[in-house]
Protein backbone atom coordinates (compact mmCIF):
# COMPACT_ATOMS: atom_id res chain seq x y z
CA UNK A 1 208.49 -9.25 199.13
CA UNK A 2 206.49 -6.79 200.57
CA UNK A 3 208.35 -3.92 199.08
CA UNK A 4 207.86 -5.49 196.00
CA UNK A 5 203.88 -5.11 196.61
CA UNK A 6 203.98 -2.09 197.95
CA UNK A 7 205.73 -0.85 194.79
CA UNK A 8 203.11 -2.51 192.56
CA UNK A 9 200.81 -1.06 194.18
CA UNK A 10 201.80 1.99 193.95
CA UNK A 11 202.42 1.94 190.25
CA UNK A 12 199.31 0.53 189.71
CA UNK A 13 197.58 3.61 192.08
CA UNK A 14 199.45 6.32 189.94
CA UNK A 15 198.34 4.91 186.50
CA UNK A 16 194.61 4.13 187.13
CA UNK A 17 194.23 8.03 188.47
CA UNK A 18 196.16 9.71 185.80
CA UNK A 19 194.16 7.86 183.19
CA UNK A 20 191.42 8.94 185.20
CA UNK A 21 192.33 12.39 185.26
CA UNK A 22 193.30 12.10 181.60
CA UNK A 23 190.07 10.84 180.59
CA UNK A 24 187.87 12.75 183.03
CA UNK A 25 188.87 16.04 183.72
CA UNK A 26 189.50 18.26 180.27
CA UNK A 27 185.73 17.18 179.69
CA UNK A 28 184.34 18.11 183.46
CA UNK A 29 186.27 21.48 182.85
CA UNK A 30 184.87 21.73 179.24
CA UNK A 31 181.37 21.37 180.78
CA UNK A 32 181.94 24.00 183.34
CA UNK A 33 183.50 26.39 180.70
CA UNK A 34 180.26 26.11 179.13
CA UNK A 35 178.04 26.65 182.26
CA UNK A 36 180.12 29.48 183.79
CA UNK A 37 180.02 31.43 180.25
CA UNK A 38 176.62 31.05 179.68
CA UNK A 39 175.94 32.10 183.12
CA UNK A 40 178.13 35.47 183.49
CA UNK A 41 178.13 36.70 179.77
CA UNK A 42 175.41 38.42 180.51
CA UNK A 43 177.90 40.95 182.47
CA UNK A 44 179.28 41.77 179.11
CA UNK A 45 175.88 42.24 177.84
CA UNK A 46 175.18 45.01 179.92
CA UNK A 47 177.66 47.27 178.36
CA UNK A 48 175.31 47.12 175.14
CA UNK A 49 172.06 45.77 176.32
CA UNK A 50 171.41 48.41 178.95
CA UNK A 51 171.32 51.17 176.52
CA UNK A 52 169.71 49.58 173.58
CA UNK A 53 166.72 48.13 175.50
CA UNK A 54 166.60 51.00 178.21
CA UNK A 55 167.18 48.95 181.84
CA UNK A 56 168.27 50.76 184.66
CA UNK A 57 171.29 49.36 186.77
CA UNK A 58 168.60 47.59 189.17
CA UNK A 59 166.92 45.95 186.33
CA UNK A 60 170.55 44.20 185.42
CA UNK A 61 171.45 43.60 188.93
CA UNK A 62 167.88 41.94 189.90
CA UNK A 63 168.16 39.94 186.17
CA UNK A 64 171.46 39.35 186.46
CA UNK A 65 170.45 37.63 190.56
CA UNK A 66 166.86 35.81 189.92
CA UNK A 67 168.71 33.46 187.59
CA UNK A 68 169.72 32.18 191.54
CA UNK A 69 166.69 31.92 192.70
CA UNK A 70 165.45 29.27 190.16
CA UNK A 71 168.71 27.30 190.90
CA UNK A 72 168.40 27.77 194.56
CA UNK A 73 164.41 25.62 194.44
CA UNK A 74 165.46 23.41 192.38
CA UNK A 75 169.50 22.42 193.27
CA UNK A 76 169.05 19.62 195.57
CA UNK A 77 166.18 17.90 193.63
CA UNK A 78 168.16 18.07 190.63
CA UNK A 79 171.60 16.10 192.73
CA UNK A 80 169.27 13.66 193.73
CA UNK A 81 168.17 12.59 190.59
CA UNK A 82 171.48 12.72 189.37
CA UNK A 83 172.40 10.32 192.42
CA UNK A 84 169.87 8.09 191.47
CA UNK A 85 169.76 7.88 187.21
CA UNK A 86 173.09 8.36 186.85
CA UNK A 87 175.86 11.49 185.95
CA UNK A 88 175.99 10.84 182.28
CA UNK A 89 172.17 11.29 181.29
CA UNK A 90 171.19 13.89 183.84
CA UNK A 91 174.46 16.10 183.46
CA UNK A 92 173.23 15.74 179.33
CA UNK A 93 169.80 16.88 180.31
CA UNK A 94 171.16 19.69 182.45
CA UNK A 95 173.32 21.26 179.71
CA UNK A 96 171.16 21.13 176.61
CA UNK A 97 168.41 22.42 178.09
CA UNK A 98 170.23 25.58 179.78
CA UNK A 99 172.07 26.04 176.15
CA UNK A 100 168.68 26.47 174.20
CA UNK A 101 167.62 28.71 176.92
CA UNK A 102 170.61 30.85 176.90
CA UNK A 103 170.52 31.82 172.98
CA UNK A 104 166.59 32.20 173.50
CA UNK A 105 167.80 35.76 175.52
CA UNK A 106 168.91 37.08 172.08
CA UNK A 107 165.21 37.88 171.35
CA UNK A 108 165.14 39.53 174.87
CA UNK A 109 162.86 43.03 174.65
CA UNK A 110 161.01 43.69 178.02
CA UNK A 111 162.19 43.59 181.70
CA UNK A 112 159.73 40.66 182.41
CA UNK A 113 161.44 38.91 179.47
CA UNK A 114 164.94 39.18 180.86
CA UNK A 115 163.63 38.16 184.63
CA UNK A 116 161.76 35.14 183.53
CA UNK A 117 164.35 34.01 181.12
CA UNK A 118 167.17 34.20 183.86
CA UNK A 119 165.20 32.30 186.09
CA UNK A 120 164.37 29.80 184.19
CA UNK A 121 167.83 29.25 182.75
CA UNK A 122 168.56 28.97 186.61
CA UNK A 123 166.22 26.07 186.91
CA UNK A 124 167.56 24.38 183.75
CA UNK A 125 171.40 24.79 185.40
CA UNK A 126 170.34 23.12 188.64
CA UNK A 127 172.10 20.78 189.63
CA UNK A 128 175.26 20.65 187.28
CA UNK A 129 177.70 21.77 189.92
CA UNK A 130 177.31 19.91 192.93
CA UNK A 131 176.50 16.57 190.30
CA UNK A 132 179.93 17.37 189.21
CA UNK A 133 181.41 17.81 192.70
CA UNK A 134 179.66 14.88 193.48
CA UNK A 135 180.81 12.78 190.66
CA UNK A 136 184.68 13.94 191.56
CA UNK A 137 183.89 11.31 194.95
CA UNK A 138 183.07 8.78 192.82
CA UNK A 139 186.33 8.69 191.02
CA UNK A 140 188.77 10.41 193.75
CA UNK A 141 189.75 9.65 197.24
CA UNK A 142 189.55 12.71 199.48
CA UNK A 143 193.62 13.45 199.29
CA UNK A 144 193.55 13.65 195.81
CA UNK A 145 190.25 15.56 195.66
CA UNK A 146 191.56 19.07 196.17
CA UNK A 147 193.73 18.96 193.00
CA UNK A 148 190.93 17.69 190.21
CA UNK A 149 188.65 19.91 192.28
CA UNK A 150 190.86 22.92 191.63
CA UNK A 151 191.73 21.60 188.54
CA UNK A 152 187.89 21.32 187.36
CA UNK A 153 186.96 25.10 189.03
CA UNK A 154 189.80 26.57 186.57
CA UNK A 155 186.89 26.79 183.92
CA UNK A 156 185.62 29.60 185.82
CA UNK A 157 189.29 32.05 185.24
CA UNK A 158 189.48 30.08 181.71
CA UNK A 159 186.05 31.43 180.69
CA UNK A 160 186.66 34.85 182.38
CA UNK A 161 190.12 34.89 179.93
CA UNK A 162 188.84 33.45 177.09
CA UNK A 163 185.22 34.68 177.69
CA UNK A 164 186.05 38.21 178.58
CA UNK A 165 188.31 39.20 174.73
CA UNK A 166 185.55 36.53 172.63
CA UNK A 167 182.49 38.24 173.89
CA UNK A 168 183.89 41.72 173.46
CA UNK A 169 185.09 40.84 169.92
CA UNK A 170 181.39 39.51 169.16
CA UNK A 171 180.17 42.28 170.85
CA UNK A 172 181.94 44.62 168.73
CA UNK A 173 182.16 43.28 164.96
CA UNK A 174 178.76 41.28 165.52
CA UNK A 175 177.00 44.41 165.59
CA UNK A 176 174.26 45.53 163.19
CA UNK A 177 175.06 41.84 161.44
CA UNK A 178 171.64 40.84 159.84
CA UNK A 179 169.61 43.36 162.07
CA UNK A 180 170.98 42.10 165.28
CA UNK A 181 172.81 43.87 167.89
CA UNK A 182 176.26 42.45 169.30
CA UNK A 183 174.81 40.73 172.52
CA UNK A 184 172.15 39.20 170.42
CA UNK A 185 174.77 37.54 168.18
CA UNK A 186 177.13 36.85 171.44
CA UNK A 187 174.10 34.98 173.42
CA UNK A 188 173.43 32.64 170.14
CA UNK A 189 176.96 32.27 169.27
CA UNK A 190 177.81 31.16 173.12
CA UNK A 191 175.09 29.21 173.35
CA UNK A 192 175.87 26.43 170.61
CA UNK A 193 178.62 25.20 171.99
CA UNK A 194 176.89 24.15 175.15
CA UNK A 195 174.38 22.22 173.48
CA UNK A 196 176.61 20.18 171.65
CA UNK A 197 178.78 19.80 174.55
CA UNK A 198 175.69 18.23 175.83
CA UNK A 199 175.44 15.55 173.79
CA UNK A 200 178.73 14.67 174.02
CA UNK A 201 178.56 13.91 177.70
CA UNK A 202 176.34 10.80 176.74
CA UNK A 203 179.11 9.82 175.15
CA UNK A 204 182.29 10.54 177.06
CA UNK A 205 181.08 10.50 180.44
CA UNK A 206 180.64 6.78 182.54
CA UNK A 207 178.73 6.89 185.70
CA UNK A 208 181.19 4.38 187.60
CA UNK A 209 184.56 3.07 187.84
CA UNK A 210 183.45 -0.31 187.13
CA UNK A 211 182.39 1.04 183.57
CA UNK A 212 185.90 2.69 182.57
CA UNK A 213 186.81 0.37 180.08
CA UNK A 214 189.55 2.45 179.44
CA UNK A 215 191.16 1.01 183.32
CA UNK A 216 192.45 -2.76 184.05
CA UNK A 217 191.13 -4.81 186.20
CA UNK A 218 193.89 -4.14 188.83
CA UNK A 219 193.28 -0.86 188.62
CA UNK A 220 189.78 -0.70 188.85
CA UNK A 221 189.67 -3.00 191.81
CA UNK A 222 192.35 -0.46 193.43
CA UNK A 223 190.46 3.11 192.78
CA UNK A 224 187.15 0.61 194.33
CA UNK A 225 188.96 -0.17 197.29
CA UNK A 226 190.65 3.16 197.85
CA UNK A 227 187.11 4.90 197.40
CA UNK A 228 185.38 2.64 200.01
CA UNK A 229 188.06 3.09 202.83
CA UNK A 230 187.57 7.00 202.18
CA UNK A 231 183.62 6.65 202.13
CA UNK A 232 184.05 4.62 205.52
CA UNK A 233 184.83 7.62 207.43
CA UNK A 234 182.24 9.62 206.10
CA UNK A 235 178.85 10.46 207.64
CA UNK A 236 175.35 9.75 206.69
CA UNK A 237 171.91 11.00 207.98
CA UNK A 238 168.93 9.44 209.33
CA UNK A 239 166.84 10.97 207.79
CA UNK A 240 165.47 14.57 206.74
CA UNK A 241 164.98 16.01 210.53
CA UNK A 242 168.63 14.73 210.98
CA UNK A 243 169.66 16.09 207.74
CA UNK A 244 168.43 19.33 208.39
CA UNK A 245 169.01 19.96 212.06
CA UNK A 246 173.12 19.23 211.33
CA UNK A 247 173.95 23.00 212.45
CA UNK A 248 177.39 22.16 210.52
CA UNK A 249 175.82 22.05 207.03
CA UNK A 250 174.10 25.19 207.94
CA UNK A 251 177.58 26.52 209.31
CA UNK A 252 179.36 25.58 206.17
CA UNK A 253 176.42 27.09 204.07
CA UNK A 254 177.20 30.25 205.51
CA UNK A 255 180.56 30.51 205.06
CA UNK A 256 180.19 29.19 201.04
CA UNK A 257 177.48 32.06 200.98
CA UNK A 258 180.04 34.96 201.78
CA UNK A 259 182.37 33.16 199.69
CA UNK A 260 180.13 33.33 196.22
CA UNK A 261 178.95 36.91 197.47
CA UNK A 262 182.33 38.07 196.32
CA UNK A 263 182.69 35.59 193.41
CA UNK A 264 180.06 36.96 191.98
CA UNK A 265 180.83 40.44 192.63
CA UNK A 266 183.95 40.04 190.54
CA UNK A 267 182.26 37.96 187.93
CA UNK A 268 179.31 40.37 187.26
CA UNK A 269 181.12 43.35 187.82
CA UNK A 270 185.11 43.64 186.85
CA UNK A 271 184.19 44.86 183.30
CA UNK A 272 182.19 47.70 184.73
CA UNK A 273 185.55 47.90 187.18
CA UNK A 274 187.21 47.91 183.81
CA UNK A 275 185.61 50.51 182.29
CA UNK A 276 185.37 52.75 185.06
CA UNK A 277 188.99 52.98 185.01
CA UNK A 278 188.66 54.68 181.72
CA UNK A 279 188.93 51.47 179.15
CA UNK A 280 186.32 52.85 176.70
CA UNK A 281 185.66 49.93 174.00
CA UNK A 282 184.64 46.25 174.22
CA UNK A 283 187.20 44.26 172.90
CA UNK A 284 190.13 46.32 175.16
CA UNK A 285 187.42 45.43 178.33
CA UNK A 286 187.90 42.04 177.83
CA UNK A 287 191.75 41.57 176.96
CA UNK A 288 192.16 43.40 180.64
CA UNK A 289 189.33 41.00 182.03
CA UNK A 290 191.52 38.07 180.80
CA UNK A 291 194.23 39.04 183.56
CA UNK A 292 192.97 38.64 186.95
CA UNK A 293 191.77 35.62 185.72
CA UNK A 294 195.30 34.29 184.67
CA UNK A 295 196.17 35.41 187.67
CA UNK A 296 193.53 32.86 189.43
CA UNK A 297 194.71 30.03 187.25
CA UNK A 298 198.22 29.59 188.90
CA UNK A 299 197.38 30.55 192.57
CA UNK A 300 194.62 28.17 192.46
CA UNK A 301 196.70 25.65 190.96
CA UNK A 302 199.23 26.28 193.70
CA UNK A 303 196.69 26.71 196.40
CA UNK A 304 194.93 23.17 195.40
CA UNK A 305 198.42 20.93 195.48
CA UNK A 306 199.29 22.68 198.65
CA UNK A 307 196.10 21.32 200.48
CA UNK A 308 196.56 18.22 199.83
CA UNK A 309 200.20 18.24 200.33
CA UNK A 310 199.53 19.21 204.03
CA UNK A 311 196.00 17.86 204.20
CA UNK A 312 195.00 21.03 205.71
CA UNK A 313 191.91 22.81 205.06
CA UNK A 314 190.95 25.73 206.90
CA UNK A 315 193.19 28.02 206.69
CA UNK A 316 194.05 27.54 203.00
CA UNK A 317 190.56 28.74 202.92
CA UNK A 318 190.82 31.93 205.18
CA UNK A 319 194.24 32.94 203.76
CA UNK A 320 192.71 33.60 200.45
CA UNK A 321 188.82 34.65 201.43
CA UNK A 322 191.15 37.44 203.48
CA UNK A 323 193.41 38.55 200.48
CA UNK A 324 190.26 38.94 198.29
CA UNK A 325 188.59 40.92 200.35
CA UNK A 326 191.85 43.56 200.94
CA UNK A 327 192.54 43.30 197.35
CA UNK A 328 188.81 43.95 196.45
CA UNK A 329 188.97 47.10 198.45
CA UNK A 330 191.96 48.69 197.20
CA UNK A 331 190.80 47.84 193.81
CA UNK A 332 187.40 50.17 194.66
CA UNK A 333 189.65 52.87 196.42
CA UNK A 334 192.13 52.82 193.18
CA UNK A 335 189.61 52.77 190.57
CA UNK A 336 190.46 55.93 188.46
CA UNK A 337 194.20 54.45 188.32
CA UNK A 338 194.26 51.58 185.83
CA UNK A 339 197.43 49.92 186.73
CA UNK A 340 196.67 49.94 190.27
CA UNK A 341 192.91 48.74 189.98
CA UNK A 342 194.10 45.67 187.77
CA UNK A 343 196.82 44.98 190.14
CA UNK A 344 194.42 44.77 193.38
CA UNK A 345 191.95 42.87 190.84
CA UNK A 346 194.05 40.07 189.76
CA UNK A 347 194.71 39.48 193.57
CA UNK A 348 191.48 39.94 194.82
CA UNK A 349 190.18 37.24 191.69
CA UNK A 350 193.15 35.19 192.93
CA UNK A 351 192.15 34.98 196.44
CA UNK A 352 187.62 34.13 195.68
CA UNK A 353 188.54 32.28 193.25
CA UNK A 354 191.02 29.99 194.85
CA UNK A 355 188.65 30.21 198.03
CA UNK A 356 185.61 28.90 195.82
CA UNK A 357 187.34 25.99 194.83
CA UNK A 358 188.78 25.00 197.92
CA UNK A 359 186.06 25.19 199.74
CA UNK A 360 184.50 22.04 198.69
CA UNK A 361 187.10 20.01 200.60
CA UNK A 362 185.21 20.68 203.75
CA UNK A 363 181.94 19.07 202.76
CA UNK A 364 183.29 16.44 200.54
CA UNK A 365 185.83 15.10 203.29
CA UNK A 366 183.12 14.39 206.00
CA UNK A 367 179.72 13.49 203.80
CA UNK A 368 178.97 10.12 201.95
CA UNK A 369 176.42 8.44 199.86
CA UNK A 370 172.58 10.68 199.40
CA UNK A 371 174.18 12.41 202.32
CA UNK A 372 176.56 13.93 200.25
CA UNK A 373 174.14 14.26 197.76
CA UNK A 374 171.78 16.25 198.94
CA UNK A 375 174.12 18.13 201.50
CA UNK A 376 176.72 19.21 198.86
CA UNK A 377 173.42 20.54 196.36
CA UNK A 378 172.12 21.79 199.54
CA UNK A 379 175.15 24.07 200.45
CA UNK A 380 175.55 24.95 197.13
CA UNK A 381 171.80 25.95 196.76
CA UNK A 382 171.97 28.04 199.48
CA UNK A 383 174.93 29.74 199.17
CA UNK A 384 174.03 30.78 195.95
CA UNK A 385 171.72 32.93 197.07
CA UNK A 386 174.51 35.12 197.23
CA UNK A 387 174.54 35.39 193.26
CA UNK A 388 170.98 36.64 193.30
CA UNK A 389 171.89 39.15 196.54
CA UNK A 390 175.41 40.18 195.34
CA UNK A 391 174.71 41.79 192.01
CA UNK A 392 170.83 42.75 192.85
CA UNK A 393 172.40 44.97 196.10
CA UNK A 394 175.57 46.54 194.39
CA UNK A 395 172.83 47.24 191.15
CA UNK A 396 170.54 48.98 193.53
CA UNK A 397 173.15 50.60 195.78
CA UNK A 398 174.49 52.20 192.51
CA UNK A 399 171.42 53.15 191.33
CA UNK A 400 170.52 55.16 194.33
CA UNK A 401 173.78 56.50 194.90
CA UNK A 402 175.30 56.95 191.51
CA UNK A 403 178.84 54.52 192.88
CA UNK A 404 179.27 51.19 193.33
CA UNK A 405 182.48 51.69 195.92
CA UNK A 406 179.85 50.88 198.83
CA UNK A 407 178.29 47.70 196.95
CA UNK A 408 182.04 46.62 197.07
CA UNK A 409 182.94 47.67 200.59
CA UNK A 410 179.31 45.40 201.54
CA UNK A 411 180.94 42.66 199.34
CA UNK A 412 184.52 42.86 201.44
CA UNK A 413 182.81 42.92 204.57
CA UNK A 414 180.96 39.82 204.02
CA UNK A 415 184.04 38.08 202.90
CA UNK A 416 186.11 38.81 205.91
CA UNK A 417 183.01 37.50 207.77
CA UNK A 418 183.23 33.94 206.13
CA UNK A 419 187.10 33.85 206.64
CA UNK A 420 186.05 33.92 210.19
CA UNK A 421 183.89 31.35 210.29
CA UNK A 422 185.79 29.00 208.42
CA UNK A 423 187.68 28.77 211.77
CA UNK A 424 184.68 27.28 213.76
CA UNK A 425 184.61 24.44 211.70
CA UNK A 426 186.97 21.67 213.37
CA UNK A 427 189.56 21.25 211.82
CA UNK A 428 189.68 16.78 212.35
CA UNK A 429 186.32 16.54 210.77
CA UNK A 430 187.99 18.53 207.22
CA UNK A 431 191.59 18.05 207.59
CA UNK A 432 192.25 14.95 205.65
């Protein structure tokens, strides 16, 4: 008889979370396709922008960073309300008002115009990726986490591949259209779709499991249960003092920090890697973009069902940070040889970008209710930092010294630092 349960159960337990994976994640990933392109097209930008509107490298690299500082003031803020109101209408709010914002850089002339436009699109982005992160622990328990949390931070290699060829192709047959230069047409054109995207979300998006219509009963009461016995062993604070004295969300702040310090430098800067290789036009810049990114897609595909195969955390964390950060290094010491500097690219992309997915299995496996909340927007506010530091240092170092190989030897160095922190964390408070 109580086989017989147990295999009910179990049926019942595999059908409510595919549906739920069915239903939920193409759309999360859609969203995120739409935030990440928004947010790094402007890399691609650069290659026409800089010229036509006369900005030094340190103009890009400090535009191309202060979009981080107006996510970084208002990130947590943002995950509370979205805590409180619900995923559906804030996560709306959050991408409809960053899409308008992001075709508004089209009319871009002055300096002032880029840095107050890519701050403010910062602020308007606030908030949409720890919501999301946070709305993954309202549908998954923590061992199934690190698959639809992989699975949702593919959009970042999906808009690098798709990204990469579309906004060289806009780039390059957009150009003198109607007046307009190519980056004018690509910030419009890549704009749309996130606004409409936006309304969709009202839609397609429920803010609870009692609300899937689309699950039975059984089911329902099953992904309930299963998310309140994982929530049991999480952690709460007492309050703010208590919130903000926990040295181990400053701990794992630090170590997310080093890890977007070389997401970013990849994300910002492998067309220029591209290029300097001696890849001359647009649309052949992005088709070898697309690879490392490919790449990504099946390690962190791999790298995500082995975690949660072995519950183990850490060191499918350091593994990767470490690979990166070789690969990203060999890639700078290569540059002039193409087949080499792609091959030590699509590694090092492999390795941050697997890292920056699997990292969130460390926060999300210990933290529960506004605690998680705030503490996941928190991390993630801080640690982003590292996009406004990470492309404002290698822009300046390159200004001043006419290479960016020591921008990317800063960027390795930081990485190997995380990998080493990840170790102080212990591993029974992630490992689950």
């Amino acid at each position: 008889m109580d086989t017989i349960l147990s295999s009910d159960t179990d049926t019942i337990r595999k059908s409510a979370y595919r549906k739920i994976a069915f239903r939920l994640m193409p759309f999360l990933m859609l969203c995120y396709f739409c935030a990440y392109l928004d947010r790094v097209n402007v890399g691609f930008a650069k290659l026409q922008m800089m010229s036509d509107l006369q900005f030094s490298e340190a103009v890009y690299g400090l535009g191309a960073g202060i979009f981080f500082l107006g996510y970084f003031l208002f990130e947590v803020p943002s995950n509370i309300v979205l805590h409180k109101v619900g995923a559906r209408r804030w996560i709306a709010r959050i991408m409809i008002t960053w899409g308008i914002l992001s075709g508004c850089f089209a009319f871009v002339e002055t300096e002032w115009q880029f840095y107050t436009l890519r701050f403010l699109l910062g602020v308007a982005e606030a908030g949409l990726a720890p919501g999301l992160l946070l709305y993954l622990t309202y549908w998954f328990p923590s061992y199934r986490r690190a698959r639809m949390t992989v699975l949702w931070f593919i959009a970042i290699p999906i808009s690098g591949m798709i990204g990469g060829p579309l906004s060289g192709l806009i780039m390059d047959q957009m150009n003198n259209v109607q007046g307009w230069h190519g980056w004018q047409w690509m910030f419009v054109l890549e704009a749309l779709p996130t606004v409409i995207v936006g309304f969709f979300v009202l839609a397609v998006l429920k803010d609870s499991v009692q609300d899937a219509h689309w699950l039975t009963s059984a089911e329902k009461n099953l992904v309930q249960r299963e998310i309140a016995q994982d929530n049991e062993q999480k952690e709460g604070h007492n309050g703010i003092k208590d919130f903000i004295r926990d040295k181990r969300l400053w701990l794992l702040a630090c170590i997310y920090f080093c890890v977007v310090m070389g997401q970013y430098a990849i994300t910002f800067w492998l067309p220029t890697l591209v290029r300097n290789s001696g890849i001359s036009d647009n649309w052949h810049i992005g088709l070898l973009t697309s690879l490392p990114y490919m790449c990504a897609i099946v390690v962190m595909l791999l790298a995500g069902r082995s975690g949660d195969h072995f519950r183990e955390r850490r060191w499918h964390l350091v593994i990767p940070m470490c690979a990166g950060a070789a690969a990203l290094t060999l890639a700078t010491l290569f540059a002039s040889n193409l087949t080499l500097s792609l091959i030590f690219l699509c590694i090092a992309a492999s390795g941050v970008l697997a890292a920056s997915s699997l990292f969130w299995m460390l926060p999300t496996n210990f933290l529960g209710g506004v605690s998680a909340a705030a503490g996941i927007a928190g991390i993630n506010s801080f640690a982003n930092l590292a996009g406004f530091c990470s492309p404002f240092l290698i822009g300046w170092i390159t200004t001043n010294t006419g290479s960016n190989a020591i921008g990317m030897f800063l960027i390795t160095a930081v990485l190997l630092i995380g990998a080493t922190l990840v170790l102080r964390v212990p591993a029974k408070l992630v490992n689950r």
